[in-house]
PDB file of N, CA and C in Angstrom:
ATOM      1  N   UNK A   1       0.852  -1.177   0.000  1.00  0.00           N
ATOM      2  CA  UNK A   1       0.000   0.000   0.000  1.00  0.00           C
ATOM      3  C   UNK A   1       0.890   1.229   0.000  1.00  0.00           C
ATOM      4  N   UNK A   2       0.783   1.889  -0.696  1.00  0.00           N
ATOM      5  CA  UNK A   2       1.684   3.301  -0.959  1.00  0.00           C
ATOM      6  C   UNK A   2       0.438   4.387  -0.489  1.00  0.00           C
ATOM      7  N   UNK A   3       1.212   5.802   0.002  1.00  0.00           N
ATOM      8  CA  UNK A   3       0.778   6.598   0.440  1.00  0.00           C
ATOM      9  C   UNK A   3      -0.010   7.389  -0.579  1.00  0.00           C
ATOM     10  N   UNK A   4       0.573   6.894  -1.629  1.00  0.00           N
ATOM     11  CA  UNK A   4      -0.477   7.664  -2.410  1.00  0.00           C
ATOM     12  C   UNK A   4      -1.933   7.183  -2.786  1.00  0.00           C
ATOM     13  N   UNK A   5      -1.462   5.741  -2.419  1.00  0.00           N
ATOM     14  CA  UNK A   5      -3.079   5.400  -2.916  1.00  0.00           C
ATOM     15  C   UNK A   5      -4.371   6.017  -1.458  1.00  0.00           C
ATOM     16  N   UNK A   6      -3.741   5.891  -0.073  1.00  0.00           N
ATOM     17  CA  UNK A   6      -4.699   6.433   1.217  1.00  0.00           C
ATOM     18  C   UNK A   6      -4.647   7.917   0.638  1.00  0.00           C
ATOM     19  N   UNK A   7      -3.647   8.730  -0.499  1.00  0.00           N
ATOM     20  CA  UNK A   7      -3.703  10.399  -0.295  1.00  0.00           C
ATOM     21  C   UNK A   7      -5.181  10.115  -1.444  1.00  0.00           C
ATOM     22  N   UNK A   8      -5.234   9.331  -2.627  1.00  0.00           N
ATOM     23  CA  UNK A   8      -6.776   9.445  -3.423  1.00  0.00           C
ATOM     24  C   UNK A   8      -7.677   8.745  -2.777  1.00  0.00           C
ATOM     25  N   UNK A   9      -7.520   7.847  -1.634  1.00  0.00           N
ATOM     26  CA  UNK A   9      -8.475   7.209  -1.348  1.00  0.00           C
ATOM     27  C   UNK A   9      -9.320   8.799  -0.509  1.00  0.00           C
ATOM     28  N   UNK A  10      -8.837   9.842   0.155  1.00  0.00           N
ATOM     29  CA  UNK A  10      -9.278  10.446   1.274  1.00  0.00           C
ATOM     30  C   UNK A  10      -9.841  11.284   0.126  1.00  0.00           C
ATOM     31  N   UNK A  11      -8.882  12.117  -1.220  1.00  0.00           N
ATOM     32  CA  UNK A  11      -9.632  13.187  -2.321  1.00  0.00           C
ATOM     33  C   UNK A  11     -10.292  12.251  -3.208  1.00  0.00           C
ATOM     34  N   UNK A  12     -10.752  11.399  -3.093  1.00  0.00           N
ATOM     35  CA  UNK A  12     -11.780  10.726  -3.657  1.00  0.00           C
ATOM     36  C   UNK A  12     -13.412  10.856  -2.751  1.00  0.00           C
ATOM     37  N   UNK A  13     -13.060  10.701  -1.358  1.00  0.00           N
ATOM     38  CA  UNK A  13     -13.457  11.037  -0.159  1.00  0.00           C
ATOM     39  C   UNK A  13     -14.431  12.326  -0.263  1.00  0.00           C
ATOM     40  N   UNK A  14     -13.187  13.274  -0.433  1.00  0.00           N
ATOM     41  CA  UNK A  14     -14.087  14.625  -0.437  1.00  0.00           C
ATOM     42  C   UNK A  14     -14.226  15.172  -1.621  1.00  0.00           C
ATOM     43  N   UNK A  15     -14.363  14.551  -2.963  1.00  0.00           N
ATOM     44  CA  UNK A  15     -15.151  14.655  -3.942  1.00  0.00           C
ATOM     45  C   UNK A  15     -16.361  14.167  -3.899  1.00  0.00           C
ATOM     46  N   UNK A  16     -16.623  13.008  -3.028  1.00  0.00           N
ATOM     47  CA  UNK A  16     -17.815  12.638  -2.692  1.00  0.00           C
ATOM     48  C   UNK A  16     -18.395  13.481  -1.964  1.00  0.00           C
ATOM     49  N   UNK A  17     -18.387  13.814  -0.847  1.00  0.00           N
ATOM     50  CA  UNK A  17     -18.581  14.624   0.235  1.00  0.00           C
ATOM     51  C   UNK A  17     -19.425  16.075  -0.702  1.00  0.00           C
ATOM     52  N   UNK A  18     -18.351  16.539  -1.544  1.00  0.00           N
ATOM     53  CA  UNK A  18     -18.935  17.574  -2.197  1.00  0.00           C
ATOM     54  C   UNK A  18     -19.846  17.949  -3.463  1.00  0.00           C
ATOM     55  N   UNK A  19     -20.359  16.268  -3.733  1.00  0.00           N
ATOM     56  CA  UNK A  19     -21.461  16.152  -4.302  1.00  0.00           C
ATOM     57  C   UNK A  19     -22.659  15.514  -3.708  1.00  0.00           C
ATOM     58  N   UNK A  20     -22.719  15.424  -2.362  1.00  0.00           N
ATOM     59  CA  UNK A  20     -23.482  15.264  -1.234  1.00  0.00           C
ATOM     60  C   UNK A  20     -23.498  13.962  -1.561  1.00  0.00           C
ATOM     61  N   UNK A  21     -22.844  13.070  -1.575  1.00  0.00           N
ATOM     62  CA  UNK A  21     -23.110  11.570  -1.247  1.00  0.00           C
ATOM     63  C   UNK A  21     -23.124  11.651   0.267  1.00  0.00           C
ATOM     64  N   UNK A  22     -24.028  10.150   0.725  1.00  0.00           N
ATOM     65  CA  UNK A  22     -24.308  10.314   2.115  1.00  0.00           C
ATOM     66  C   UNK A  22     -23.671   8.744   2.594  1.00  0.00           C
ATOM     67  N   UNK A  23     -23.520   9.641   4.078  1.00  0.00           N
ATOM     68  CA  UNK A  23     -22.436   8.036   3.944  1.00  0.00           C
ATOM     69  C   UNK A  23     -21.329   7.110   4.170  1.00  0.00           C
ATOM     70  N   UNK A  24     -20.358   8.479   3.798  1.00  0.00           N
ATOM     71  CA  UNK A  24     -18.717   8.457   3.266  1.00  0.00           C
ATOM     72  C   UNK A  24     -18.535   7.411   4.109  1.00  0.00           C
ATOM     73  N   UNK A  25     -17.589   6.279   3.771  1.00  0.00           N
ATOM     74  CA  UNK A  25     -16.727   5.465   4.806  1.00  0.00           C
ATOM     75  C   UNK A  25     -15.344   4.998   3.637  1.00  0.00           C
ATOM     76  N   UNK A  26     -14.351   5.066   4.280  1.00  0.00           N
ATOM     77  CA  UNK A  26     -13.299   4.419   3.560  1.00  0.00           C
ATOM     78  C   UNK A  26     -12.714   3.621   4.145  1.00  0.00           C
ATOM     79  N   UNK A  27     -12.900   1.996   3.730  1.00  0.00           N
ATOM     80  CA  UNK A  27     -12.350   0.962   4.087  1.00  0.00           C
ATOM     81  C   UNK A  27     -10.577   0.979   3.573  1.00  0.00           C
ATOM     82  N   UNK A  28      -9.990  -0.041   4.224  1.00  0.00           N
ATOM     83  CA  UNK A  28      -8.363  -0.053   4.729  1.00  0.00           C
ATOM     84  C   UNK A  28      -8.569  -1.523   4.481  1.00  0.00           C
ATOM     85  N   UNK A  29      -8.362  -1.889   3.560  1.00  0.00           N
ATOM     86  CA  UNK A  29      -8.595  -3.648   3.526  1.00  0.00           C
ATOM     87  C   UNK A  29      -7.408  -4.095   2.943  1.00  0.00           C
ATOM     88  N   UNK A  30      -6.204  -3.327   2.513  1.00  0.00           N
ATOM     89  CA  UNK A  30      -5.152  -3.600   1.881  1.00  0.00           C
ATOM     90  C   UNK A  30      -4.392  -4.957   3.182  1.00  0.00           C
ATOM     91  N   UNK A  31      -4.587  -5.128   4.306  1.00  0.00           N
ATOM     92  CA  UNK A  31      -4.046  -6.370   4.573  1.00  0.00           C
ATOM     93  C   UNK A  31      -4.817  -7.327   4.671  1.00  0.00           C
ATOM     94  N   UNK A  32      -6.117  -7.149   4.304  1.00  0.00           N
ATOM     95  CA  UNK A  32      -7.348  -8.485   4.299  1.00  0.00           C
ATOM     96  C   UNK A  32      -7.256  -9.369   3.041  1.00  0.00           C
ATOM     97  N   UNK A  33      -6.293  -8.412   2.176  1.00  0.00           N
ATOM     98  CA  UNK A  33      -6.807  -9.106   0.310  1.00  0.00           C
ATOM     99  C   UNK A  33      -5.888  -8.414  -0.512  1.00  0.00           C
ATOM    100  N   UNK A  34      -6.015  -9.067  -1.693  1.00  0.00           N
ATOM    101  CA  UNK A  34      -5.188  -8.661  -2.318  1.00  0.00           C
ATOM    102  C   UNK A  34      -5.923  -7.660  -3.629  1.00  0.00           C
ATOM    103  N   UNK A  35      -6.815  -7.598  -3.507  1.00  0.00           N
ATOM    104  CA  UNK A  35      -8.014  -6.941  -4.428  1.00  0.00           C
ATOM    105  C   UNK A  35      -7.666  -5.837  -5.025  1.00  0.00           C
ATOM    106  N   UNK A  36      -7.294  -4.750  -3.760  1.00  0.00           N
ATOM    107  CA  UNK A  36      -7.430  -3.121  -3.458  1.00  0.00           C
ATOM    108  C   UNK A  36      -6.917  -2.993  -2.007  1.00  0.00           C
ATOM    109  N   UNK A  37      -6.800  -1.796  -2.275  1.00  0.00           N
ATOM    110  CA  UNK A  37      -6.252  -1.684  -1.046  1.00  0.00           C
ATOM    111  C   UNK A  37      -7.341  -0.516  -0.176  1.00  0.00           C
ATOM    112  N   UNK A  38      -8.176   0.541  -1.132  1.00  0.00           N
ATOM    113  CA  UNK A  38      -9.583   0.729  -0.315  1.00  0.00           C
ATOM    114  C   UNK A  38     -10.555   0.381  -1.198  1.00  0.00           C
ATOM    115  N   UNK A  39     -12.192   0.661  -0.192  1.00  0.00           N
ATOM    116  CA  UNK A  39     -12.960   0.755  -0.434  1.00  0.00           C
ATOM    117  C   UNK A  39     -13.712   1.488   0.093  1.00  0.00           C
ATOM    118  N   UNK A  40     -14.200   2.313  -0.749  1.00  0.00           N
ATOM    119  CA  UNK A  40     -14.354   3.429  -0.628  1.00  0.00           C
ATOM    120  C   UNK A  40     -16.548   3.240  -0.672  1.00  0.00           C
ATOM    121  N   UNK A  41     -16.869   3.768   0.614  1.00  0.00           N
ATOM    122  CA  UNK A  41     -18.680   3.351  -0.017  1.00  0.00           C
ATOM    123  C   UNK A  41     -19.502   4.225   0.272  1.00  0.00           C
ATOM    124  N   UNK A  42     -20.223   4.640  -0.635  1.00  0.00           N
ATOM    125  CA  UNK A  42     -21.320   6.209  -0.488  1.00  0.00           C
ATOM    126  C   UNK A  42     -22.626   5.720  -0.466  1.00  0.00           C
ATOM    127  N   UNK A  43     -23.364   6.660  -0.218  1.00  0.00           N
ATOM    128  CA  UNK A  43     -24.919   6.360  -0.695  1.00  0.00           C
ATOM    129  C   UNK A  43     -25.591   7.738  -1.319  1.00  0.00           C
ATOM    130  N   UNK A  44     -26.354   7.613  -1.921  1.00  0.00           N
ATOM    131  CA  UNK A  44     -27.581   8.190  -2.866  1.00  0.00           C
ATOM    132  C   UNK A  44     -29.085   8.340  -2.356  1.00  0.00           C
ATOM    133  N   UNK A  45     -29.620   9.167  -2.341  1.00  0.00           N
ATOM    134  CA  UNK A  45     -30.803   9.074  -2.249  1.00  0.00           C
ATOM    135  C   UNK A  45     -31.664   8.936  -2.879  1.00  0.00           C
ATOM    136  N   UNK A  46     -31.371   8.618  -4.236  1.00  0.00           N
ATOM    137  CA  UNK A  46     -31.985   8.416  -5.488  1.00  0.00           C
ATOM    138  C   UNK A  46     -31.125   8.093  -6.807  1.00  0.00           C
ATOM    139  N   UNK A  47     -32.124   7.822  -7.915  1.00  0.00           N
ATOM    140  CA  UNK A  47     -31.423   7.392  -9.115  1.00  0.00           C
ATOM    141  C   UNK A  47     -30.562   8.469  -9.048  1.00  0.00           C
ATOM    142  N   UNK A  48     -31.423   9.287  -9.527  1.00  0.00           N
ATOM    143  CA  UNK A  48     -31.044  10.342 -10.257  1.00  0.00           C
ATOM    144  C   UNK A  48     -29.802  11.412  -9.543  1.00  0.00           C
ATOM    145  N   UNK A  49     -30.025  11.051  -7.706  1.00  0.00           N
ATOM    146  CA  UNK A  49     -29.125  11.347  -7.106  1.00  0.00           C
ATOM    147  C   UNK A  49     -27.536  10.527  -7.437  1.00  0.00           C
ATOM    148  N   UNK A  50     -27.850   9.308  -7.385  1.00  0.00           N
ATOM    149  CA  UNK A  50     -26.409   8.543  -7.876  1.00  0.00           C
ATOM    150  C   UNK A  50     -26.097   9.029  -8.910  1.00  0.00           C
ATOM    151  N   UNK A  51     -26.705   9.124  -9.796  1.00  0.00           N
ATOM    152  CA  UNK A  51     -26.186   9.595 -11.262  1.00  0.00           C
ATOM    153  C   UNK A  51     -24.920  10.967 -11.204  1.00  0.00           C
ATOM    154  N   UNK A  52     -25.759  11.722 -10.261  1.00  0.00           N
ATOM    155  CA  UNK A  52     -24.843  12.981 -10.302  1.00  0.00           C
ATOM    156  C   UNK A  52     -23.816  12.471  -9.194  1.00  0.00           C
ATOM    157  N   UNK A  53     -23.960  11.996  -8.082  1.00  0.00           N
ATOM    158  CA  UNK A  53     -22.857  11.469  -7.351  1.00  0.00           C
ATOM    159  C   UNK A  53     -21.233  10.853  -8.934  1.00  0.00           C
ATOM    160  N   UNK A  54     -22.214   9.719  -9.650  1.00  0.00           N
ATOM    161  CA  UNK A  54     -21.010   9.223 -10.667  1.00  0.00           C
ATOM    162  C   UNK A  54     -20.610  10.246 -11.647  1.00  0.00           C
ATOM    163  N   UNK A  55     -21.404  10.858 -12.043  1.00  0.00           N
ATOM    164  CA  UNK A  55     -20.842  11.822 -12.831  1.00  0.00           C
ATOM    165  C   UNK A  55     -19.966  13.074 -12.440  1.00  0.00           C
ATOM    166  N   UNK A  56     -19.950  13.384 -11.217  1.00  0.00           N
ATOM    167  CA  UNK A  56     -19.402  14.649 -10.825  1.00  0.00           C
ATOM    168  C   UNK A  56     -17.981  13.779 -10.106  1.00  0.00           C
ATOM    169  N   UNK A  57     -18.083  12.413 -10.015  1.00  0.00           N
ATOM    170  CA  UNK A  57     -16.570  11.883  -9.004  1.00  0.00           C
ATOM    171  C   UNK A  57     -15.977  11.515 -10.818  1.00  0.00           C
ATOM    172  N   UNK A  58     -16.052  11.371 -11.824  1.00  0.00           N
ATOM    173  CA  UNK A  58     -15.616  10.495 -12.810  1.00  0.00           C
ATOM    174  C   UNK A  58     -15.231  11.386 -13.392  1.00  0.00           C
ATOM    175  N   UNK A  59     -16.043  12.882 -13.486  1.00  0.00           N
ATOM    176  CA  UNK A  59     -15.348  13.907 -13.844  1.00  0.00           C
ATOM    177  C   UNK A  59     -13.754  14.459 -12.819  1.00  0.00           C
ATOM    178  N   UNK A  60     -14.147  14.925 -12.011  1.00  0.00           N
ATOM    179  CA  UNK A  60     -13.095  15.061 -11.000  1.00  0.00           C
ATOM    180  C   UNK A  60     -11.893  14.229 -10.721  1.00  0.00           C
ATOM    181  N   UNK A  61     -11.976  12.868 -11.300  1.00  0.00           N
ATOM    182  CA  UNK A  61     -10.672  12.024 -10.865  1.00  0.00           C
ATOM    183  C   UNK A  61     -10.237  12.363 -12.648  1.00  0.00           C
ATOM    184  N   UNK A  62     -11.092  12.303 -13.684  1.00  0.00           N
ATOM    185  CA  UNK A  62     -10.228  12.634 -14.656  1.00  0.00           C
ATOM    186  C   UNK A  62      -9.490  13.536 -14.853  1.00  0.00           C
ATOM    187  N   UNK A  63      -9.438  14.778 -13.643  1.00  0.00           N
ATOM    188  CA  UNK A  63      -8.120  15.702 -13.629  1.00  0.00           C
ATOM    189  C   UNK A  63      -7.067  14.786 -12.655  1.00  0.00           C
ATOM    190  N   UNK A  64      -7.344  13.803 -12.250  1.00  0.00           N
ATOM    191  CA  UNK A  64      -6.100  13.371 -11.239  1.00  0.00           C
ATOM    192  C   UNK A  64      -5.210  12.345 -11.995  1.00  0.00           C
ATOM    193  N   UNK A  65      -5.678  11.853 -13.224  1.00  0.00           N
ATOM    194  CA  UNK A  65      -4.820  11.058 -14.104  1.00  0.00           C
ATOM    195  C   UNK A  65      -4.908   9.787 -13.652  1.00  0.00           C
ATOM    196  N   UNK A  66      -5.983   9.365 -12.530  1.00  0.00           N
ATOM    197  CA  UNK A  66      -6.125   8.176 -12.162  1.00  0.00           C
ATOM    198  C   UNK A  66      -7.633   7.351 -13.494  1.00  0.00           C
ATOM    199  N   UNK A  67      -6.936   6.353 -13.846  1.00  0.00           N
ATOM    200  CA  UNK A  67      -7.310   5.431 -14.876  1.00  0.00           C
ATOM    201  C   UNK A  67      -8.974   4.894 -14.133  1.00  0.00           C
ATOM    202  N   UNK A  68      -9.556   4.668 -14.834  1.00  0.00           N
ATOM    203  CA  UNK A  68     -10.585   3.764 -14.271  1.00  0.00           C
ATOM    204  C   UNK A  68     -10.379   2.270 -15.260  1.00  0.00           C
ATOM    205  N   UNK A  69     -10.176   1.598 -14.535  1.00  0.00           N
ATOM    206  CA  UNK A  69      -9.806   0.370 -14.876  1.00  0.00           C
ATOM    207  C   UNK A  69     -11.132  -0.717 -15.268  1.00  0.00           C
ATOM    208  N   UNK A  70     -12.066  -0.536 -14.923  1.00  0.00           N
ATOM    209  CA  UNK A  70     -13.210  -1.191 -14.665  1.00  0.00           C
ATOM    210  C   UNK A  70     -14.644  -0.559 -14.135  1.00  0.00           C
ATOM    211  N   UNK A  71     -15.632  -1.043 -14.370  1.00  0.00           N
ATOM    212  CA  UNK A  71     -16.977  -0.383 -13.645  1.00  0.00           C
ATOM    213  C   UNK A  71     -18.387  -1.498 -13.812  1.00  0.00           C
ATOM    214  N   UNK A  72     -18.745  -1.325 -13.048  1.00  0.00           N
ATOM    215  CA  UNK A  72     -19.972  -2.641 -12.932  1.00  0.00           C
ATOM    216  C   UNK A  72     -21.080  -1.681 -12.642  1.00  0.00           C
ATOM    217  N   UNK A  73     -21.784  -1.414 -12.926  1.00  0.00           N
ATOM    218  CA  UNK A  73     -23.437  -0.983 -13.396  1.00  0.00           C
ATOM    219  C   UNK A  73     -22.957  -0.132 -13.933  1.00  0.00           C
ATOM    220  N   UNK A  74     -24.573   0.932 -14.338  1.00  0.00           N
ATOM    221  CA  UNK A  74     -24.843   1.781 -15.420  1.00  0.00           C
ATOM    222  C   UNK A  74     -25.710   2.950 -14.600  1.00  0.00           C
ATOM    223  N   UNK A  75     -26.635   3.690 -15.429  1.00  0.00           N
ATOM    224  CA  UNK A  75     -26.918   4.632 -15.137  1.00  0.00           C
ATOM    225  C   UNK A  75     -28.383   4.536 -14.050  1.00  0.00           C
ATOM    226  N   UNK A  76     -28.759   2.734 -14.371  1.00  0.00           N
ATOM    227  CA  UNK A  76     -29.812   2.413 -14.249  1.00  0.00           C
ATOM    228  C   UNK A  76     -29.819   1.781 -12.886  1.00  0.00           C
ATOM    229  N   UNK A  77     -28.608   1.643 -12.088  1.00  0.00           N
ATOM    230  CA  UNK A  77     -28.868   0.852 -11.229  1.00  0.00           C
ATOM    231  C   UNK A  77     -28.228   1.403 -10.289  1.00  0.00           C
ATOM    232  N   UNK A  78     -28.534   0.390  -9.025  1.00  0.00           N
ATOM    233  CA  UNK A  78     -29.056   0.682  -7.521  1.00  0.00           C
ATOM    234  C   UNK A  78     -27.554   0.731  -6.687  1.00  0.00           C
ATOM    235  N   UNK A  79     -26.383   0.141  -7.229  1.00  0.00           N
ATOM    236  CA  UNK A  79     -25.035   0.054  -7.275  1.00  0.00           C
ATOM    237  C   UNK A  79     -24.239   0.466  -8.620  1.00  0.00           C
ATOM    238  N   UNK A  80     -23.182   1.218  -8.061  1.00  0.00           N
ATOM    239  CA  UNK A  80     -22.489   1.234  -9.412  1.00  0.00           C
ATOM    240  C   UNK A  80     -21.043   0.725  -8.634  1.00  0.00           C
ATOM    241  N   UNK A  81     -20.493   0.344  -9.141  1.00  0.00           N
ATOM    242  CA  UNK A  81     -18.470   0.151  -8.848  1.00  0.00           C
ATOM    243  C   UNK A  81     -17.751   0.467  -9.976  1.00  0.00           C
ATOM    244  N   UNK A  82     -16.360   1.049  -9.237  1.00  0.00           N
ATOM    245  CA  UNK A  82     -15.889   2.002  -9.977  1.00  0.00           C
ATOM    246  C   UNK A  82     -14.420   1.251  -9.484  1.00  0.00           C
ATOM    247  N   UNK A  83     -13.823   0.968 -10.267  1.00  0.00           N
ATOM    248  CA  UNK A  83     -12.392   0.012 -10.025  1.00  0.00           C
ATOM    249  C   UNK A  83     -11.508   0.938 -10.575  1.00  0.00           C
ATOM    250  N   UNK A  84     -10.483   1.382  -9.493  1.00  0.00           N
ATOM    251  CA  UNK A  84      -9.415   2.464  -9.829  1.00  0.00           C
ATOM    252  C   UNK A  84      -8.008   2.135  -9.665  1.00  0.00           C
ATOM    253  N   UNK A  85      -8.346   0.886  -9.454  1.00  0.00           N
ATOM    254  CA  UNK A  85      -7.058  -0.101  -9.053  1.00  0.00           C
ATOM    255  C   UNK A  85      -7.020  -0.614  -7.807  1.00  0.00           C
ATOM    256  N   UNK A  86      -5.860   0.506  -7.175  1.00  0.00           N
ATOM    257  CA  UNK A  86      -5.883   0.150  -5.505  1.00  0.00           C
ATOM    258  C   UNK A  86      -7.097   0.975  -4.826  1.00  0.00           C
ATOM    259  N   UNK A  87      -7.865   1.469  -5.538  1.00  0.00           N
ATOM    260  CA  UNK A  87      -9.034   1.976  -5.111  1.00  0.00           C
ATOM    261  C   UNK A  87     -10.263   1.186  -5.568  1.00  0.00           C
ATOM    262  N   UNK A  88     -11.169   0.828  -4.939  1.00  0.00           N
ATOM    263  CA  UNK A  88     -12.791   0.511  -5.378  1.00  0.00           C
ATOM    264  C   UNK A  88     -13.911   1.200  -4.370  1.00  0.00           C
ATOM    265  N   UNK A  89     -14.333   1.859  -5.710  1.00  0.00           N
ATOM    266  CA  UNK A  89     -15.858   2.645  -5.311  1.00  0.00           C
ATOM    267  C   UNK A  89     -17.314   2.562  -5.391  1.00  0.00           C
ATOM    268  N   UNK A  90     -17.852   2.059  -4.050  1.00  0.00           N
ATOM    269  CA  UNK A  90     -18.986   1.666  -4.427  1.00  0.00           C
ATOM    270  C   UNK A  90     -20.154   2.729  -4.179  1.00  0.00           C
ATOM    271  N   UNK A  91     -20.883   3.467  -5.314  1.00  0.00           N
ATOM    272  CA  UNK A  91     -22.322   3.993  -4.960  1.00  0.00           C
ATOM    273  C   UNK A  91     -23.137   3.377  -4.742  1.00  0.00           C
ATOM    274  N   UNK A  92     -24.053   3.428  -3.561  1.00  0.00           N
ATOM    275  CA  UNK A  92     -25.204   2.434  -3.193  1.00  0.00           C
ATOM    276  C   UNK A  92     -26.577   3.707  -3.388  1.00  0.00           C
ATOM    277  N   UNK A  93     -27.397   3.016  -3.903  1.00  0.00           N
ATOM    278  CA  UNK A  93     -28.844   3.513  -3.132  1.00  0.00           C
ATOM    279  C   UNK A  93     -28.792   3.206  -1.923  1.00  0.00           C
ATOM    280  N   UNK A  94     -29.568   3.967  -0.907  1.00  0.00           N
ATOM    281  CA  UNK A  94     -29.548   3.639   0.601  1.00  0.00           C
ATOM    282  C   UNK A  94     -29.998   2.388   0.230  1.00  0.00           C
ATOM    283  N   UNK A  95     -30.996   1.780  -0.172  1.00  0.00           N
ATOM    284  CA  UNK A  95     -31.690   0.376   0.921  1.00  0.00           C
ATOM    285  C   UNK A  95     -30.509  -0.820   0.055  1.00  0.00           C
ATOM    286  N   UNK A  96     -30.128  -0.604  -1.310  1.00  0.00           N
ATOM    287  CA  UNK A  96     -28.966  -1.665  -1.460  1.00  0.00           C
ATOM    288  C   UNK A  96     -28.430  -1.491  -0.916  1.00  0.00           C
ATOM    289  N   UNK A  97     -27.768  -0.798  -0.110  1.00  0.00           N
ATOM    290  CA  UNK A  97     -26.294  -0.372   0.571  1.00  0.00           C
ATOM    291  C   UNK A  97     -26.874  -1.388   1.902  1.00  0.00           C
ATOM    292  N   UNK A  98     -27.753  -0.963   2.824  1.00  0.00           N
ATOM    293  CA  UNK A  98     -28.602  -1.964   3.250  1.00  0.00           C
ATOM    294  C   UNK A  98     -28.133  -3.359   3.222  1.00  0.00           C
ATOM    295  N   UNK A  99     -28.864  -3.522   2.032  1.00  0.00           N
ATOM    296  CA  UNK A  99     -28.865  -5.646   1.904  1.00  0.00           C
ATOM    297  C   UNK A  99     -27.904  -6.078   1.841  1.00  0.00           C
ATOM    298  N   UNK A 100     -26.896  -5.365   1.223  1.00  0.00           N
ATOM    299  CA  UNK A 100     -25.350  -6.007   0.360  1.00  0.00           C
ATOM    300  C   UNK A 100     -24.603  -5.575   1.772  1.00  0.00           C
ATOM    301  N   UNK A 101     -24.555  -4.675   2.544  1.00  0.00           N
ATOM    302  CA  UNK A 101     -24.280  -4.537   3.325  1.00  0.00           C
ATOM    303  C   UNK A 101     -22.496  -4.838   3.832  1.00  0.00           C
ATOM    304  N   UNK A 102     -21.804  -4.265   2.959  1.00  0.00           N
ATOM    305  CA  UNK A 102     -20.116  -4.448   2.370  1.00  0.00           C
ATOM    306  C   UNK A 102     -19.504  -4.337   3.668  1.00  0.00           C
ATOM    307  N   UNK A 103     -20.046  -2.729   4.152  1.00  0.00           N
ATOM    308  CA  UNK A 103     -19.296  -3.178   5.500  1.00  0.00           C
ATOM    309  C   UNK A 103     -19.166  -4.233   6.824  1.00  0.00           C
ATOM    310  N   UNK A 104     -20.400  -4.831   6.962  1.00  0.00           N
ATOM    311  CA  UNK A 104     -20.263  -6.165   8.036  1.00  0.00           C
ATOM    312  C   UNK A 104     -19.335  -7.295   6.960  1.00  0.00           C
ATOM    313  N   UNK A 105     -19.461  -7.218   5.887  1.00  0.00           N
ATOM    314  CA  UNK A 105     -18.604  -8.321   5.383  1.00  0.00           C
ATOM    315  C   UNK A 105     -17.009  -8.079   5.531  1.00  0.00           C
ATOM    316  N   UNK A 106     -17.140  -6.876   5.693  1.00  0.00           N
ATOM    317  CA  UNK A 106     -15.586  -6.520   5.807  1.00  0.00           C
ATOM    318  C   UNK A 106     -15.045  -5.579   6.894  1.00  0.00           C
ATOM    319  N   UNK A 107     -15.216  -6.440   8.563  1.00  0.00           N
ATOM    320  CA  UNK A 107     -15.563  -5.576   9.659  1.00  0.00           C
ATOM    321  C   UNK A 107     -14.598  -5.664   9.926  1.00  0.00           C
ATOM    322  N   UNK A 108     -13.391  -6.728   9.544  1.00  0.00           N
ATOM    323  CA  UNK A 108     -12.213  -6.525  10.498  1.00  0.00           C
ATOM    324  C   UNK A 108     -11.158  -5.616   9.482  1.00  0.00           C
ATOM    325  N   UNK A 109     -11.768  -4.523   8.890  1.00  0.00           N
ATOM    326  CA  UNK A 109     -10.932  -3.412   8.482  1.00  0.00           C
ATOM    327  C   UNK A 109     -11.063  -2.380   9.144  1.00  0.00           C
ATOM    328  N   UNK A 110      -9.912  -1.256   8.874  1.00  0.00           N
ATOM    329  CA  UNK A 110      -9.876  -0.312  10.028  1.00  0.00           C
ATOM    330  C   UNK A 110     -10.997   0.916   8.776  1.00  0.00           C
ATOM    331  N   UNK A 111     -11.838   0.982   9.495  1.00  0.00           N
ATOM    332  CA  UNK A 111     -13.179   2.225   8.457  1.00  0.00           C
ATOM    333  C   UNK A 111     -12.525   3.940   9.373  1.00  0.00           C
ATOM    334  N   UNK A 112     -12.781   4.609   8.178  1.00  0.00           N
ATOM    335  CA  UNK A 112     -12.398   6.105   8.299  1.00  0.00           C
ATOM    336  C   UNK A 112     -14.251   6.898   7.763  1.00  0.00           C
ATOM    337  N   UNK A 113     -14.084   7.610   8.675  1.00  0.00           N
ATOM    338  CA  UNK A 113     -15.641   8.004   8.061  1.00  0.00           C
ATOM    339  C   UNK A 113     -15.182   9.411   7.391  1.00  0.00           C
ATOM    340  N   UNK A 114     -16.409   9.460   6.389  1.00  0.00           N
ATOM    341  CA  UNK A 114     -15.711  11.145   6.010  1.00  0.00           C
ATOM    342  C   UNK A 114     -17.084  11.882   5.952  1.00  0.00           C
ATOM    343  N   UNK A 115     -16.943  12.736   6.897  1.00  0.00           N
ATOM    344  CA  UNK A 115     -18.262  13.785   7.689  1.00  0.00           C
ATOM    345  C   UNK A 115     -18.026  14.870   6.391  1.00  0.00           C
TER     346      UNK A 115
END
């Protein structure tokens, strides 16, 4: 885990923050797996709310020169993931965020909240 990936995991953080995702938590799982090293998980209060949550973070990391490597949903759905390498970002609708419920699956990481 390099310092740079916790310095985008936190301005990834408050790019969220400043498109009112609700939520913020950034998981530290870089010694649980070999996956990523965060995970990063927001919520939405709506479609149409996620939408602008993905569009305003996808804009914003494309000034940071960080690649998006991958992404699993679309415009249409209730989760999106956003694979940045040593970063993964998940937008939830509140009640998926709910069921899937990422963080009890992954409790023995150290979580950073971002108010």
């Amino acid at each position: 885990m390099s310092l740079k990936s916790k310095e985008l995991a936190l301005k990834i953080g408050d790019v969220l923050r400043e498109k009112q995702a609700e939520d913020i938590v950034i998981l530290d799982i870089h010694k649980l797996t070999v996956i990523a090293d965060y995970f990063i998980i927001a919520s939405g209060r709506s479609q149409t709310h996620i939408n602008a949550i993905y569009d305003g973070l996808t804009r914003e990391i494309s000034h940071l020169n960080l690649n998006l490597k991958g992404r699993d949903g679309d415009k249409n759905s209730d989760w999106i993931a956003l694979d940045f390498g040593d970063i993964i970002v998940h937008i939830f609708k509140s009640g998926e965020r709910e069921f899937y419920d990422i963080e009890r699956l992954w409790a023995d990481a150290p979580i950073e909240k971002i108010e």
